[in-house]
Protein backbone atom coordinates (compact mmCIF):
# COMPACT_ATOMS: atom_id res chain seq x y z
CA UNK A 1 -33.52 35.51 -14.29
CA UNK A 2 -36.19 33.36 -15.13
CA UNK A 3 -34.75 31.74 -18.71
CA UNK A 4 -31.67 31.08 -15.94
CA UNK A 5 -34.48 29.11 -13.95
CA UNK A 6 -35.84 27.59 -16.98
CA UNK A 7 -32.65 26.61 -18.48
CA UNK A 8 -31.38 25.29 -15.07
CA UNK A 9 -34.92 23.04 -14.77
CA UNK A 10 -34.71 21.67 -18.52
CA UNK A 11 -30.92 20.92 -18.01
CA UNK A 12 -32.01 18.40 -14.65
CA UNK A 13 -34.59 16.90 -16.71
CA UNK A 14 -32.47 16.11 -19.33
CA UNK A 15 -29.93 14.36 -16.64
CA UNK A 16 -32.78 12.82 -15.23
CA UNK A 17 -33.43 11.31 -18.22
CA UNK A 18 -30.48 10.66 -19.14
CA UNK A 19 -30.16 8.48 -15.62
CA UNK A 20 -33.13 6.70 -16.19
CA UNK A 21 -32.02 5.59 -19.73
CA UNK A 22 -29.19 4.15 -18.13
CA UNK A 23 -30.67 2.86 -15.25
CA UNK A 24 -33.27 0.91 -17.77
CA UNK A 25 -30.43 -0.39 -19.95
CA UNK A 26 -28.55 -1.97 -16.79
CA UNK A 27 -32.56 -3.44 -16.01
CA UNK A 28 -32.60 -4.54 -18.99
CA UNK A 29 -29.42 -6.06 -19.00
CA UNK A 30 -30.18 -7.92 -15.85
CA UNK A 31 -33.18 -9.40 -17.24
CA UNK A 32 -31.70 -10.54 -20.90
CA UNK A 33 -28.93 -12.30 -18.58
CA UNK A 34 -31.69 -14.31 -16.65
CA UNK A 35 -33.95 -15.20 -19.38
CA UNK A 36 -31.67 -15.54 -22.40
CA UNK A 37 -28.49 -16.81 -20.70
CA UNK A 38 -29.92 -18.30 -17.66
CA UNK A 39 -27.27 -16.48 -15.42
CA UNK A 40 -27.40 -14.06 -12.19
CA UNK A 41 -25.33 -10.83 -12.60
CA UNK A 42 -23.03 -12.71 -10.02
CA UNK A 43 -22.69 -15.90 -12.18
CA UNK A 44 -22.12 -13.25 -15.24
CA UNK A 45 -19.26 -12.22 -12.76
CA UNK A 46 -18.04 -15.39 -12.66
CA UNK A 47 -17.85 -16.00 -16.25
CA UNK A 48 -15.49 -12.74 -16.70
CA UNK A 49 -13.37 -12.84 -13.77
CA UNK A 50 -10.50 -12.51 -15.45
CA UNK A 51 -9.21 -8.65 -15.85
CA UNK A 52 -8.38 -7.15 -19.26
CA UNK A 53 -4.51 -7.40 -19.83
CA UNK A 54 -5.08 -4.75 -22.60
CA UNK A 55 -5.28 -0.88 -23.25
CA UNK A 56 -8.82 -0.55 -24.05
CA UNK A 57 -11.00 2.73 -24.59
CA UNK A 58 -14.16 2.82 -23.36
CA UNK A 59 -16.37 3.51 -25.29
CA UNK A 60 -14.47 2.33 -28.87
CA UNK A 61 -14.44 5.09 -30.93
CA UNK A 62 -17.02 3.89 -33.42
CA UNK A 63 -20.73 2.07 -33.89
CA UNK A 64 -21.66 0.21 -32.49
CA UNK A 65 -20.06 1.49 -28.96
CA UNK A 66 -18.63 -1.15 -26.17
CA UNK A 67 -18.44 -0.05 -22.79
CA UNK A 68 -16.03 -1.78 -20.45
CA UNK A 69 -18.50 -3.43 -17.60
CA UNK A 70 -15.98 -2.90 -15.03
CA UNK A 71 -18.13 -0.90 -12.95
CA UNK A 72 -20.49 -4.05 -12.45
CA UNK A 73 -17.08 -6.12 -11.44
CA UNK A 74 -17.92 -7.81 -15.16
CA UNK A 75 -14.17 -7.75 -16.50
CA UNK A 76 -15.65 -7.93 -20.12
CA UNK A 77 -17.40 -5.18 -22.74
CA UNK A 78 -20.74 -4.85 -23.73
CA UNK A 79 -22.71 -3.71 -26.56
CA UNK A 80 -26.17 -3.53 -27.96
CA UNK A 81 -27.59 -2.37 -31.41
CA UNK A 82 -30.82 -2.42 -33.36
CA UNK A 83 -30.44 -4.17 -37.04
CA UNK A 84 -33.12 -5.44 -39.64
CA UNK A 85 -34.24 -8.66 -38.72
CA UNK A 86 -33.01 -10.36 -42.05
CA UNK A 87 -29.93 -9.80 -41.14
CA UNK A 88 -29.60 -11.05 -37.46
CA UNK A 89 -28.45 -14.63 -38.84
CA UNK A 90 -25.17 -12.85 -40.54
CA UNK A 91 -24.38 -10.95 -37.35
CA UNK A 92 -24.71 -13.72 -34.95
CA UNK A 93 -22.39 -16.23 -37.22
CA UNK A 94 -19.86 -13.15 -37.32
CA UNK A 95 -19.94 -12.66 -33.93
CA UNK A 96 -19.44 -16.36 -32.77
CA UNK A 97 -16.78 -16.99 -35.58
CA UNK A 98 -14.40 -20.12 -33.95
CA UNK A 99 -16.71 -20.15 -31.22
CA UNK A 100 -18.35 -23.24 -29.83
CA UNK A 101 -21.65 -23.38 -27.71
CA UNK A 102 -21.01 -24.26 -23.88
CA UNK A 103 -24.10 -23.37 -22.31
CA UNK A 104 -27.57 -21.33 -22.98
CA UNK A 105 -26.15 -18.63 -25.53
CA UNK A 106 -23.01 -18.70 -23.90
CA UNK A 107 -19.95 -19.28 -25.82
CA UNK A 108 -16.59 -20.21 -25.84
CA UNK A 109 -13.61 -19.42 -28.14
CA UNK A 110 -12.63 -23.03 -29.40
CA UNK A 111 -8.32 -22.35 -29.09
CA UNK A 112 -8.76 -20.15 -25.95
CA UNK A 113 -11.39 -21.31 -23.39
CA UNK A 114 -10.47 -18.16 -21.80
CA UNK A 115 -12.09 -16.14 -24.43
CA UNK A 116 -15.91 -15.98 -23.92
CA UNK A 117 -18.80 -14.53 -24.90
CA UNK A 118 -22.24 -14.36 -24.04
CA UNK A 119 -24.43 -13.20 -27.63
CA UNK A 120 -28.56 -12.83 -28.06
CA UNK A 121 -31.02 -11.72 -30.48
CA UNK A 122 -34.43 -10.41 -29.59
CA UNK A 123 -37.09 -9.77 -32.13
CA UNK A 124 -40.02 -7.24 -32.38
CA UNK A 125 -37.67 -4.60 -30.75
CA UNK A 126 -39.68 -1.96 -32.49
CA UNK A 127 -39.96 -3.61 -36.06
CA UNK A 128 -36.29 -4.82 -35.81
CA UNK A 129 -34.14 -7.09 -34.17
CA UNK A 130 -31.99 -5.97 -31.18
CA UNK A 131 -28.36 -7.86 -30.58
CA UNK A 132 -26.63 -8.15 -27.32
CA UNK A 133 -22.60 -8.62 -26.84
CA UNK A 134 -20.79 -9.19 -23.76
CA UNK A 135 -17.41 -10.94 -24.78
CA UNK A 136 -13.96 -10.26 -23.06
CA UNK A 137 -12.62 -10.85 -27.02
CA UNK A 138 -11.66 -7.56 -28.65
CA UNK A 139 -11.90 -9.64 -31.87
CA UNK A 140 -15.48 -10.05 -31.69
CA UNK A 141 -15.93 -6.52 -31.42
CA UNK A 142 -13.55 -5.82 -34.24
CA UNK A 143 -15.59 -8.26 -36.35
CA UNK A 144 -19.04 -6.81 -35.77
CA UNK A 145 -18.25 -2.74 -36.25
CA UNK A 146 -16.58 -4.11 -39.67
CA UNK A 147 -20.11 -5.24 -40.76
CA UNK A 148 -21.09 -1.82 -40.30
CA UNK A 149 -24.61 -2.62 -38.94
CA UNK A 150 -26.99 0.07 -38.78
CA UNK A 151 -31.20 0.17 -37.40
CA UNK A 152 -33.73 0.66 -39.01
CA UNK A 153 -34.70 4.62 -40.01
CA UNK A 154 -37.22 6.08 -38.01
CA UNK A 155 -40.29 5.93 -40.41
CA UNK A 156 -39.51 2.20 -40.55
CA UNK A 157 -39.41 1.59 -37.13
CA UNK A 158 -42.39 3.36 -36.26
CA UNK A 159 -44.05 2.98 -39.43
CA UNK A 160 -47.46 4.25 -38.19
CA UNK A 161 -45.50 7.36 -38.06
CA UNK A 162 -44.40 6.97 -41.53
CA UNK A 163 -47.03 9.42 -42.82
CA UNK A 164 -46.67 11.69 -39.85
CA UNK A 165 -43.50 12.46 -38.72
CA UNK A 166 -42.69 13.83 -34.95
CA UNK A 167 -42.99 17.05 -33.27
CA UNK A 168 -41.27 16.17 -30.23
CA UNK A 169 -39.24 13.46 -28.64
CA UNK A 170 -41.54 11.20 -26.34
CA UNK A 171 -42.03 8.07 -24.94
CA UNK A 172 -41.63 5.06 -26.85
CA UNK A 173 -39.99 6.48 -30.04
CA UNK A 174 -38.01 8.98 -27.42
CA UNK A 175 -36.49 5.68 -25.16
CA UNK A 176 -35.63 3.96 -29.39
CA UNK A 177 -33.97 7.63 -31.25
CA UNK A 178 -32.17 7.94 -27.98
CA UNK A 179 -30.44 4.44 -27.57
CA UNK A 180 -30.72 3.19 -30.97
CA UNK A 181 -30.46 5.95 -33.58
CA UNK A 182 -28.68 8.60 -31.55
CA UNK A 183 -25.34 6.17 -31.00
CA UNK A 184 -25.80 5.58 -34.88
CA UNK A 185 -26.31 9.07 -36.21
CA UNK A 186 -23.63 10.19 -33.87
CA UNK A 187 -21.30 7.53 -35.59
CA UNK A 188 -21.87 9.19 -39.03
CA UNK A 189 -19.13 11.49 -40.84
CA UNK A 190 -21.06 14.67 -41.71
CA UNK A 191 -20.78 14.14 -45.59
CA UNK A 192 -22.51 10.73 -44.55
CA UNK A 193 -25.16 12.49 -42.41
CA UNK A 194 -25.26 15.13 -45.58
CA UNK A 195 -26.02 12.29 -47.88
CA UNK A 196 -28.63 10.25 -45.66
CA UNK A 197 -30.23 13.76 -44.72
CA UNK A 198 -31.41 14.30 -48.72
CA UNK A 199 -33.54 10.69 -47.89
CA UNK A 200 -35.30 11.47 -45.25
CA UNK A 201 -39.07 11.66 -46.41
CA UNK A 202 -41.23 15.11 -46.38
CA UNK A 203 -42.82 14.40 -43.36
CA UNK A 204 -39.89 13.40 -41.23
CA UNK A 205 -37.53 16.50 -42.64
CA UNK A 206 -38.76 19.23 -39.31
CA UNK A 207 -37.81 16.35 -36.82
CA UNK A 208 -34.49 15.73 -38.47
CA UNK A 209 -34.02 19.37 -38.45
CA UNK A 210 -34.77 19.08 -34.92
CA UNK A 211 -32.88 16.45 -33.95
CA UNK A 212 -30.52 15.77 -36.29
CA UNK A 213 -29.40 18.97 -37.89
CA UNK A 214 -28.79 22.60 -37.55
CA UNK A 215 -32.09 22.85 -35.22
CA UNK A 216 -29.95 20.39 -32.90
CA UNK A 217 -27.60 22.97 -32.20
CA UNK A 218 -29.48 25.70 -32.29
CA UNK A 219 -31.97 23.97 -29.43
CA UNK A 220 -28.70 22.58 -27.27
CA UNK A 221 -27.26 25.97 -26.77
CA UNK A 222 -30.72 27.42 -25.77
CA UNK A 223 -31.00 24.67 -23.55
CA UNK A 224 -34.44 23.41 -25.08
C-alpha cells in the first residue's frame, strides 16, 4: 500500500514537472518574441494567420522536433535546439536560405511573401548557443534536421561538472538534460546511443546509466 502511495506521489511530481517545463518554454517563448522580434504573441498571430494547407505531424518524427503552434492560434511550427556556438552562423544562413530580412529577425521567403519565418540565436545558453524557429515553411525545417545539429554533451555544458559527474537530476542541469539533451538522445538509433555511450567519460558513466541506459528503464517502471 504504501509503494502504491509513493509511486502515485512521484508519478504527480513528475507531471508537475513536466507542466512547468512547458509552461517555462511558452514564458520563454513570449519573452524571445518581445525582445528579439519586437512582437506581442498577438502580432506573432498576425504574422501566421494563414492555416497550414498541408498534412503535417506534430511533432516531426526526428531532431530537432517542431510542434505545430496551433494551440496558441499561431498557424506556424516551432522549434528550439542547443548547438556549439561556432556553428550558429551555418545554421542561421541554412535556415534563412532565399530569405530576405523584413523586420527585427523576421523574415520573408523572397518568391513567396507568404512564407515567413521568424529565426534567433541566443548565446551563453549554458556554454552553447540556443536557436529559435517559428516558420510556416516546411522547407526550413527540412533544411535544418538535414544539418543534423546536436548540443553540447553534458560535461561540456556544465563543465564544472566535468570532473564530477551527477547523482541526480536537479535544477539547472535538470531544466538543460530535460529540454536539450533528452529530445536529442531520444532522437538517437540505439547502435548510435551504443556508440556515443563508449565516450562518455568515467565520471559521467553512473548518470548515463541512470538516465540514459538500462538504469532508465529499470527506474521508469519502479516509478523512481
Amino acid at each position: 500500500m504504501l509503494q502504491k502511495i509513493r509511486h502515485q506521489l512521484q508519478e504527480l511530481s513528475r507531471r508537475r514537472r513536466e507542466k512547468w517545463l512547458q509552461r517555462d518554454v511558452v514564458k520563454a517563448r513570449e519573452k524571445a518574441y518581445l525582445e528579439v522580434f519586437g512582437l506581442t504573441t498577438r502580432q506573432v498571430q498576425d504574422w501566421f494567420d494563414k492555416p497550414f494547407d498541408i498534412n503535417f505531424s506534430s511533432p516531426m518524427p526526428t531532431y530537432p522536433a517542431f510542434y505545430l503552434m496551433d494551440d496558441e492560434k499561431i498557424f506556424a511550427v516551432s522549434g528550439a535546439f542547443q548547438i556549439p556556438s561556432d556553428q550558429a552562423e551555418a545554421i542561421l544562413k541554412i535556415a534563412a536560405q532565399d530569405y530576405r530580412v523584413v523586420g527585427q529577425n523576421q523574415y520573408m521567403q523572397a518568391e513567396d511573401s507568404a512564407r515567413r519565418l521568424l529565426l534567433w540565436a541566443r548565446p551563453n545558453h549554458f556554454n552553447g548557443t540556443r536557436i529559435g524557429i517559428t516558420t510556416n515553411d516546411l522547407d526550413v525545417c527540412r533544411r535544418v534536421i538535414a544539418y543534423r545539429p546536436s548540443p553540447l554533451r553534458p560535461w561540456e555544458a556544465f563543465p564544472e561538472l566535468a570532473d564530477y559527474g551527477i547523482g541526480f537530476l536537479q535544477g539547472n542541469i535538470e531544466y538543460w538534460w530535460l529540454t536539450d539533451w533528452d529530445p536529442y538522445w531520444d532522437s538517437l538509433t540505439p547502435a548510435e546511443q551504443e556508440a556515443f555511450m563508449t565516450t562518455v567519460p568515467a565520471p559521467w558513466k553512473a548518470a548515463f546509466w541512470r538516465y540514459c541506459g538500462e538504469g532508465r528503464g529499470l527506474f521508469e517502471k519502479r516509478g523512481n
